[in-house]
PDB file of N, CA and C in Angstrom:
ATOM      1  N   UNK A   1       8.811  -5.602   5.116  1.00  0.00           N
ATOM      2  CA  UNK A   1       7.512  -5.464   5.723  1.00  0.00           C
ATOM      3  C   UNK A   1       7.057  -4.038   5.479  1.00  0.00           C
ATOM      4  N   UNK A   2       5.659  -3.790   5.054  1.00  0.00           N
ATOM      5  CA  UNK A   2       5.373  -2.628   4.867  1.00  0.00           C
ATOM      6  C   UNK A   2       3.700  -2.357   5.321  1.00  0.00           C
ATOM      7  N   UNK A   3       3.542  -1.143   5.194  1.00  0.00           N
ATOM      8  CA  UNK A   3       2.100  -1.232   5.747  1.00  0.00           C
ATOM      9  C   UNK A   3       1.116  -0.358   4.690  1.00  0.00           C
ATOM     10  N   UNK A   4       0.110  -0.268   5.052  1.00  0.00           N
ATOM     11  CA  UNK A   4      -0.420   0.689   3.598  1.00  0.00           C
ATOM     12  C   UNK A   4      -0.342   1.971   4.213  1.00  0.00           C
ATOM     13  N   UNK A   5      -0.476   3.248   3.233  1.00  0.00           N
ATOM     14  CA  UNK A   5      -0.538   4.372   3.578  1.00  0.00           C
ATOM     15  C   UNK A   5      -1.685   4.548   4.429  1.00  0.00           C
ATOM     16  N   UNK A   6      -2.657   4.289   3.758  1.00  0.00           N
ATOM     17  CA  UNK A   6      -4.047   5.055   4.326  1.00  0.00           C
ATOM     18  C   UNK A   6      -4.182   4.743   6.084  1.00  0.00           C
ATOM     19  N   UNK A   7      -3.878   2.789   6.476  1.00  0.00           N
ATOM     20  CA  UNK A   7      -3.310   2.368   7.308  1.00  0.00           C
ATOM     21  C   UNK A   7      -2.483   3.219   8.199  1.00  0.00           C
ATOM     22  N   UNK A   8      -1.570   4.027   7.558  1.00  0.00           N
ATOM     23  CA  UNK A   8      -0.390   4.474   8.923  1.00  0.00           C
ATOM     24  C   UNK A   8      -1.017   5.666   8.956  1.00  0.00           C
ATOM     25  N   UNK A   9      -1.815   6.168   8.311  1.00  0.00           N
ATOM     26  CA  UNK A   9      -2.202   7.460   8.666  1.00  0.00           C
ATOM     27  C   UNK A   9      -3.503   7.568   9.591  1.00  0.00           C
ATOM     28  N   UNK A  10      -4.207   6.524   9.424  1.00  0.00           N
ATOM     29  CA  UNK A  10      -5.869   6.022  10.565  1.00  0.00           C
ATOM     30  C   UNK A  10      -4.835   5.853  11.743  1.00  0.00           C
ATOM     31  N   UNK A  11      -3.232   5.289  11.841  1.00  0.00           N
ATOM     32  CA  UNK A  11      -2.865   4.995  13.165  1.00  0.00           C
ATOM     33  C   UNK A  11      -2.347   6.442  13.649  1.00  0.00           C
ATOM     34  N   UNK A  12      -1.883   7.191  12.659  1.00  0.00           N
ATOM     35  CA  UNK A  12      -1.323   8.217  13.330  1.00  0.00           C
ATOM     36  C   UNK A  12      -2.335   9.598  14.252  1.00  0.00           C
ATOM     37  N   UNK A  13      -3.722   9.279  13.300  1.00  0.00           N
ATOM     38  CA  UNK A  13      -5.183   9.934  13.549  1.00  0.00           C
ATOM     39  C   UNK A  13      -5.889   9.311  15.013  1.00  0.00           C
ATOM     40  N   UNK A  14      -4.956   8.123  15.187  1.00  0.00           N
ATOM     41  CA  UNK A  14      -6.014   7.251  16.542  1.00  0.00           C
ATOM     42  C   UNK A  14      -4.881   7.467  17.570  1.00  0.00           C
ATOM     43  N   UNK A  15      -3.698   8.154  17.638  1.00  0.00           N
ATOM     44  CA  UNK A  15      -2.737   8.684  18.467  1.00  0.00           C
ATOM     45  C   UNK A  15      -2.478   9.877  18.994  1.00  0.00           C
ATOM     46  N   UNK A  16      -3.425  10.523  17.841  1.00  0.00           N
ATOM     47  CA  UNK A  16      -3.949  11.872  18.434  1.00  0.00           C
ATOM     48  C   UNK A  16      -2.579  12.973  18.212  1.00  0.00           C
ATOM     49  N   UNK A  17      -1.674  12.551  16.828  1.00  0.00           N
ATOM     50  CA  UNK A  17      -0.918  13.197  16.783  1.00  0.00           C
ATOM     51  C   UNK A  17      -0.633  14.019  15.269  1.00  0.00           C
ATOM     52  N   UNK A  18       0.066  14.908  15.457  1.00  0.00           N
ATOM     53  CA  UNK A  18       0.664  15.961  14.097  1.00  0.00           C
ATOM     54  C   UNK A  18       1.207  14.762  13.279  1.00  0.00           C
ATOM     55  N   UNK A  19       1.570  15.015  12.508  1.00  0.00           N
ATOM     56  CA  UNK A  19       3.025  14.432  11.532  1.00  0.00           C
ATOM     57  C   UNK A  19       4.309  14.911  12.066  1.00  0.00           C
ATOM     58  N   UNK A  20       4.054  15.931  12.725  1.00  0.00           N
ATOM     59  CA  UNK A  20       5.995  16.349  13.526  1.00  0.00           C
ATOM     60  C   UNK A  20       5.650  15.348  14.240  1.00  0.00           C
ATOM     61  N   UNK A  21       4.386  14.882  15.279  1.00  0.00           N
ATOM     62  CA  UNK A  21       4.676  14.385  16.550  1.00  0.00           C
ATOM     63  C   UNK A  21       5.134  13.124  16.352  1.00  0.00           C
ATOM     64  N   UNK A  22       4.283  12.564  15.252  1.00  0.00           N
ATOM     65  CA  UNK A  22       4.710  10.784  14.897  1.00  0.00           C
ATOM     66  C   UNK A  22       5.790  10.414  14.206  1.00  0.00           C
ATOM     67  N   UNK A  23       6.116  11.567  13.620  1.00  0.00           N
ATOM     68  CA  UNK A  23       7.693  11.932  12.796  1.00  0.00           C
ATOM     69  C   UNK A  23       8.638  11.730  14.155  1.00  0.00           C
ATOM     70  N   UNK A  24       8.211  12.556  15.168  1.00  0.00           N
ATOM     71  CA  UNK A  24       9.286  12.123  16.379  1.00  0.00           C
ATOM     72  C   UNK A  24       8.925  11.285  16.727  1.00  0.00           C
ATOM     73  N   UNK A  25       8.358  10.774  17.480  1.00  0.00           N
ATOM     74  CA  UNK A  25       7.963   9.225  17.730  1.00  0.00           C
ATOM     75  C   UNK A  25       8.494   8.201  17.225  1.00  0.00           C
ATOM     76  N   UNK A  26       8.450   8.159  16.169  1.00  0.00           N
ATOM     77  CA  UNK A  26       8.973   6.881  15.067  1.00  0.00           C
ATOM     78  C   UNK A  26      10.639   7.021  14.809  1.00  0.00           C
ATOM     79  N   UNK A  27      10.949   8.469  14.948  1.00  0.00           N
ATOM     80  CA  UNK A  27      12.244   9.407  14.717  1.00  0.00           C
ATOM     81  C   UNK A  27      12.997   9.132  13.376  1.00  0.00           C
ATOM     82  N   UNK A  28      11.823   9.555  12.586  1.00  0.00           N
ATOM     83  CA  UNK A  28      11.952   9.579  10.778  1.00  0.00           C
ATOM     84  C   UNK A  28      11.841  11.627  11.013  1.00  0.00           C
ATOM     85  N   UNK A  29      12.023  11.777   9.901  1.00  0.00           N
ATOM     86  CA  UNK A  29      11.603  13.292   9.363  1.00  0.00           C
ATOM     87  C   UNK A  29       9.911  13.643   9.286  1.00  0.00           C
ATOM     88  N   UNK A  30       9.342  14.746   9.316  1.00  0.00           N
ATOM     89  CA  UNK A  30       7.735  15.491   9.083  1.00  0.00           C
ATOM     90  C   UNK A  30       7.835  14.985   7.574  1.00  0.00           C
ATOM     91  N   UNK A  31       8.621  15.121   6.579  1.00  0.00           N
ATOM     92  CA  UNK A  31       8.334  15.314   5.199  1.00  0.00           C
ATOM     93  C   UNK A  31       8.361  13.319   4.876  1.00  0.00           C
ATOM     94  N   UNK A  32       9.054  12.685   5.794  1.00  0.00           N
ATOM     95  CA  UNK A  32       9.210  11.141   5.511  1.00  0.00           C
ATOM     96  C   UNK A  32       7.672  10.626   5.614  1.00  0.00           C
ATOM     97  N   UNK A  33       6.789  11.097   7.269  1.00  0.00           N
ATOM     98  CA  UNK A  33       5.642  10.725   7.213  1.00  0.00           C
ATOM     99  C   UNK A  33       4.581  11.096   6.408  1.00  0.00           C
ATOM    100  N   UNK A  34       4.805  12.172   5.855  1.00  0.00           N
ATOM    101  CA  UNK A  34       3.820  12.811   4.368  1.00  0.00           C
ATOM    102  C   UNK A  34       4.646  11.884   3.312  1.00  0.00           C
ATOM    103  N   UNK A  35       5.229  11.459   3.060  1.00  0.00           N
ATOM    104  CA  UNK A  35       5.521  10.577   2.176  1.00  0.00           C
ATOM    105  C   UNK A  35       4.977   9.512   2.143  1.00  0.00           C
ATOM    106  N   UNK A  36       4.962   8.363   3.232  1.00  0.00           N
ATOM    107  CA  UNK A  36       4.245   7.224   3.993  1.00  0.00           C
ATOM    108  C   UNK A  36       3.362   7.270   3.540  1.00  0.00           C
ATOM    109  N   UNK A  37       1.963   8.648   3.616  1.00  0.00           N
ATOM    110  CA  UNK A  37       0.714   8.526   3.919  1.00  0.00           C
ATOM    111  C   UNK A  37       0.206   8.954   2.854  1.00  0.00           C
ATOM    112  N   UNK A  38       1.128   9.721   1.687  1.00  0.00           N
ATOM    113  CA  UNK A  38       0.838   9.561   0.310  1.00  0.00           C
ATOM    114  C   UNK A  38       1.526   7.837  -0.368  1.00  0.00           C
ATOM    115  N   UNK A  39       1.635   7.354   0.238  1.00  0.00           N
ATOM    116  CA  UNK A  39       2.305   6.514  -0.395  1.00  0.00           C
ATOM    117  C   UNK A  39       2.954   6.227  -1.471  1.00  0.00           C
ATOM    118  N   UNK A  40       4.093   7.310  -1.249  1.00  0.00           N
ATOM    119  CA  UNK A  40       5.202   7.775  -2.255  1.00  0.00           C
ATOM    120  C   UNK A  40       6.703   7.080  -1.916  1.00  0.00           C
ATOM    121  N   UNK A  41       6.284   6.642  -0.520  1.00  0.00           N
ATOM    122  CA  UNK A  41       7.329   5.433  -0.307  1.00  0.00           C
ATOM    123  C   UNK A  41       7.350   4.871   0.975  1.00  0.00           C
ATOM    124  N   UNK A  42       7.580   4.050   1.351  1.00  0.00           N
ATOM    125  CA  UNK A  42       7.795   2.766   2.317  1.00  0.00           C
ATOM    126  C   UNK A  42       8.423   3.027   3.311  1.00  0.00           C
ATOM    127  N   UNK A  43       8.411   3.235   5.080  1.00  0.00           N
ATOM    128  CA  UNK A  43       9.048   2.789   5.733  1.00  0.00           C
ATOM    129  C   UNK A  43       9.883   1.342   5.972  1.00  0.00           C
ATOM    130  N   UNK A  44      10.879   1.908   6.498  1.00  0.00           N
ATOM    131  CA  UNK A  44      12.205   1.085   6.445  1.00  0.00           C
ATOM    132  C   UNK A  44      11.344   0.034   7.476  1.00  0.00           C
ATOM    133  N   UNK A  45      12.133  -1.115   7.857  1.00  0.00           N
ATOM    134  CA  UNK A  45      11.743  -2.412   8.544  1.00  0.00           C
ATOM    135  C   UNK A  45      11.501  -1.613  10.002  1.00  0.00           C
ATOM    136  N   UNK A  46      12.778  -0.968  10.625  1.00  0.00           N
ATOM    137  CA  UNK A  46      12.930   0.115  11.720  1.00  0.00           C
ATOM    138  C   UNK A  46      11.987   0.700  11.932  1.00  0.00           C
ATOM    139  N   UNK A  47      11.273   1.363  10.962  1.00  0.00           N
ATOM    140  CA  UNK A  47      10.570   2.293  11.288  1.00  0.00           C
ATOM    141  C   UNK A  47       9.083   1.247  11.481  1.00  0.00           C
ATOM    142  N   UNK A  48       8.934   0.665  10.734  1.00  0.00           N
ATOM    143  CA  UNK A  48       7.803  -0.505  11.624  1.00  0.00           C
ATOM    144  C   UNK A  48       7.477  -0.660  12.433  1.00  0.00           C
ATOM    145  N   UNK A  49       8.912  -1.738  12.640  1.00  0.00           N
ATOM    146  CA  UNK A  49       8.977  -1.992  14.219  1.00  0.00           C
ATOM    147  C   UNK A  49       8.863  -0.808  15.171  1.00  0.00           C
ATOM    148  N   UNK A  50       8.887   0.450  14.787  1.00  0.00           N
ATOM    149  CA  UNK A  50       8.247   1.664  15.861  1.00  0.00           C
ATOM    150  C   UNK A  50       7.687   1.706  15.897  1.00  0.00           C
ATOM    151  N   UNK A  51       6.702   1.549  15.084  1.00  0.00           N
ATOM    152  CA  UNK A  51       5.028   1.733  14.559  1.00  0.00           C
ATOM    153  C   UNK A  51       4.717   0.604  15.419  1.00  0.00           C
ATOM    154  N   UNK A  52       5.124  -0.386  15.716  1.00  0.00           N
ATOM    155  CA  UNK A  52       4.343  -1.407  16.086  1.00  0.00           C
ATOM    156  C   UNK A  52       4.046  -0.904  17.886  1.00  0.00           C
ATOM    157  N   UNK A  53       5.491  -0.645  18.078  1.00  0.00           N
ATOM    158  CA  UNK A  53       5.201  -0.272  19.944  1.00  0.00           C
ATOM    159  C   UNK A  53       4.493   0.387  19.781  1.00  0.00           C
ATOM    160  N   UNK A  54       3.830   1.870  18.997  1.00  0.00           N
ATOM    161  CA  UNK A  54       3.185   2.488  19.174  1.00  0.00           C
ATOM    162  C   UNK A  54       1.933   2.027  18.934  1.00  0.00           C
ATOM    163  N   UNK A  55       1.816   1.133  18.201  1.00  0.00           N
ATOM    164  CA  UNK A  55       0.098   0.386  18.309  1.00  0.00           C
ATOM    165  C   UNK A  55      -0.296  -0.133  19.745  1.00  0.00           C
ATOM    166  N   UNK A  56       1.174  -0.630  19.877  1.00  0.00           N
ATOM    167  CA  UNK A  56       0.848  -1.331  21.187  1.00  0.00           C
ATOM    168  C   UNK A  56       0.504  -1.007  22.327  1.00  0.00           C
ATOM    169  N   UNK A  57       1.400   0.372  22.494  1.00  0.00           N
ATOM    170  CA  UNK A  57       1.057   1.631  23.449  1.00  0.00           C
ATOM    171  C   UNK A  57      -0.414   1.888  23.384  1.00  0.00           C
ATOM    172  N   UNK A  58      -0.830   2.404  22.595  1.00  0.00           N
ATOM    173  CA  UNK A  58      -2.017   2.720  22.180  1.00  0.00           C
ATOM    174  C   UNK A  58      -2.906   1.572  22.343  1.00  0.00           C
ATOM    175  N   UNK A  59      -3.044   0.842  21.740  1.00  0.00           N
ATOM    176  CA  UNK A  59      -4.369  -0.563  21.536  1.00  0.00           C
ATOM    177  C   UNK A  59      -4.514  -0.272  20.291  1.00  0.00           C
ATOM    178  N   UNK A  60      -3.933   0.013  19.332  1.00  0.00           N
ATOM    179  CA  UNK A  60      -4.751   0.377  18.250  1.00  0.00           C
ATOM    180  C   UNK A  60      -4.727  -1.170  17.623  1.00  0.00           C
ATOM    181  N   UNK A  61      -5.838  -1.197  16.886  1.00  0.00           N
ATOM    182  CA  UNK A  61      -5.937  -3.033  16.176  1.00  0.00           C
ATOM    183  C   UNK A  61      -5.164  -2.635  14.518  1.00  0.00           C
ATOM    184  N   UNK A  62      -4.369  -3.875  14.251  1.00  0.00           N
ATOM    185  CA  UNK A  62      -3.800  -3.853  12.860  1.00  0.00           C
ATOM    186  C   UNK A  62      -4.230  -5.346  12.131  1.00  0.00           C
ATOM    187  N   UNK A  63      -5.112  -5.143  11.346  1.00  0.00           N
ATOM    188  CA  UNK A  63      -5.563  -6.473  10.259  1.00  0.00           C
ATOM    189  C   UNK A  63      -3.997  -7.071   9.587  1.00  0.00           C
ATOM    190  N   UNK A  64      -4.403  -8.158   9.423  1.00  0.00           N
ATOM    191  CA  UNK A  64      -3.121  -8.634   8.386  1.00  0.00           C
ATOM    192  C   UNK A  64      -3.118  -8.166   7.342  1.00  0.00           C
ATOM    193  N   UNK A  65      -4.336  -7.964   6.526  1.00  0.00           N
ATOM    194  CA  UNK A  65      -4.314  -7.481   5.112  1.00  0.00           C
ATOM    195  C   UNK A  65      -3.642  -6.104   4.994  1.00  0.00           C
ATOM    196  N   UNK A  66      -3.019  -5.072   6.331  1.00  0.00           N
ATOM    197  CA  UNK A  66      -2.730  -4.039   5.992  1.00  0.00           C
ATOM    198  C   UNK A  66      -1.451  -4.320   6.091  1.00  0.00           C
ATOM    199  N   UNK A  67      -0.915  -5.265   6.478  1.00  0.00           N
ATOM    200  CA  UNK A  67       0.364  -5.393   6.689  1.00  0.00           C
ATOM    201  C   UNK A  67       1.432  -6.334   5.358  1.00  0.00           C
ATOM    202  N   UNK A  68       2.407  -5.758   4.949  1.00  0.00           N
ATOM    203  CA  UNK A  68       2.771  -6.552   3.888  1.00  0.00           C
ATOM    204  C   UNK A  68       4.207  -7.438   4.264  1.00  0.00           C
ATOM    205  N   UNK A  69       4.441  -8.440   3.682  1.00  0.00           N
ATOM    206  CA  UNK A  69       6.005  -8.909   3.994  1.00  0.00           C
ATOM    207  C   UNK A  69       6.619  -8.790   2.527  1.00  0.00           C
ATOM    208  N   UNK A  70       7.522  -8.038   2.091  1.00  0.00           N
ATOM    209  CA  UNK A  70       7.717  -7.552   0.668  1.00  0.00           C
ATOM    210  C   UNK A  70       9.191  -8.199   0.957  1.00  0.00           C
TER     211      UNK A  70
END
C-alpha cells in the first residue's frame, strides 16, 4: 500500500507540522519524510498505517485514487 507524494505532504501541511514533527509522529527519520514527499521512495505498510491514525486524528479526507495497493 502506498500513497502519493504530493498526497502525504498536503497531509503533513493540514497537521500543521515540520518534517521532524511528522517524522516523529509516524517515527520514521526527517530525511525518510523528504524522501516520501519527493517521491524517491515509499513508506513501508507501518508507516501507513500511522499515517492513517493521523488522518483520523485530524479529519483529514483521503480519495482512493491517492491511495495505492502495490
Amino acid at each position: 500500500m502506498s500513497i502519493t507524494a504530493e498526497k502525504l505532504k498536503q497531509i503533513r501541511l493540514e497537521c500543521c507540522m515540520s518534517q521532524a514533527e511528522f517524522a516523529a509522529a509516524l517515527g520514521v527519520t526527517k530525511p525518510s519524510i523528504s524522501y516520501y514527499e519527493r517521491g524517491k521512495r515509499q513508506p513501508s505498510f507501518k508507516t501507513v498505517r500511522k499515517l492513517f491514525a493521523l488522518v483520523k486524528k485530524y479529519g483529514i479526507k483521503v480519495k482512493l485514487p491517492e491511495i495505492r495497493i502495490d
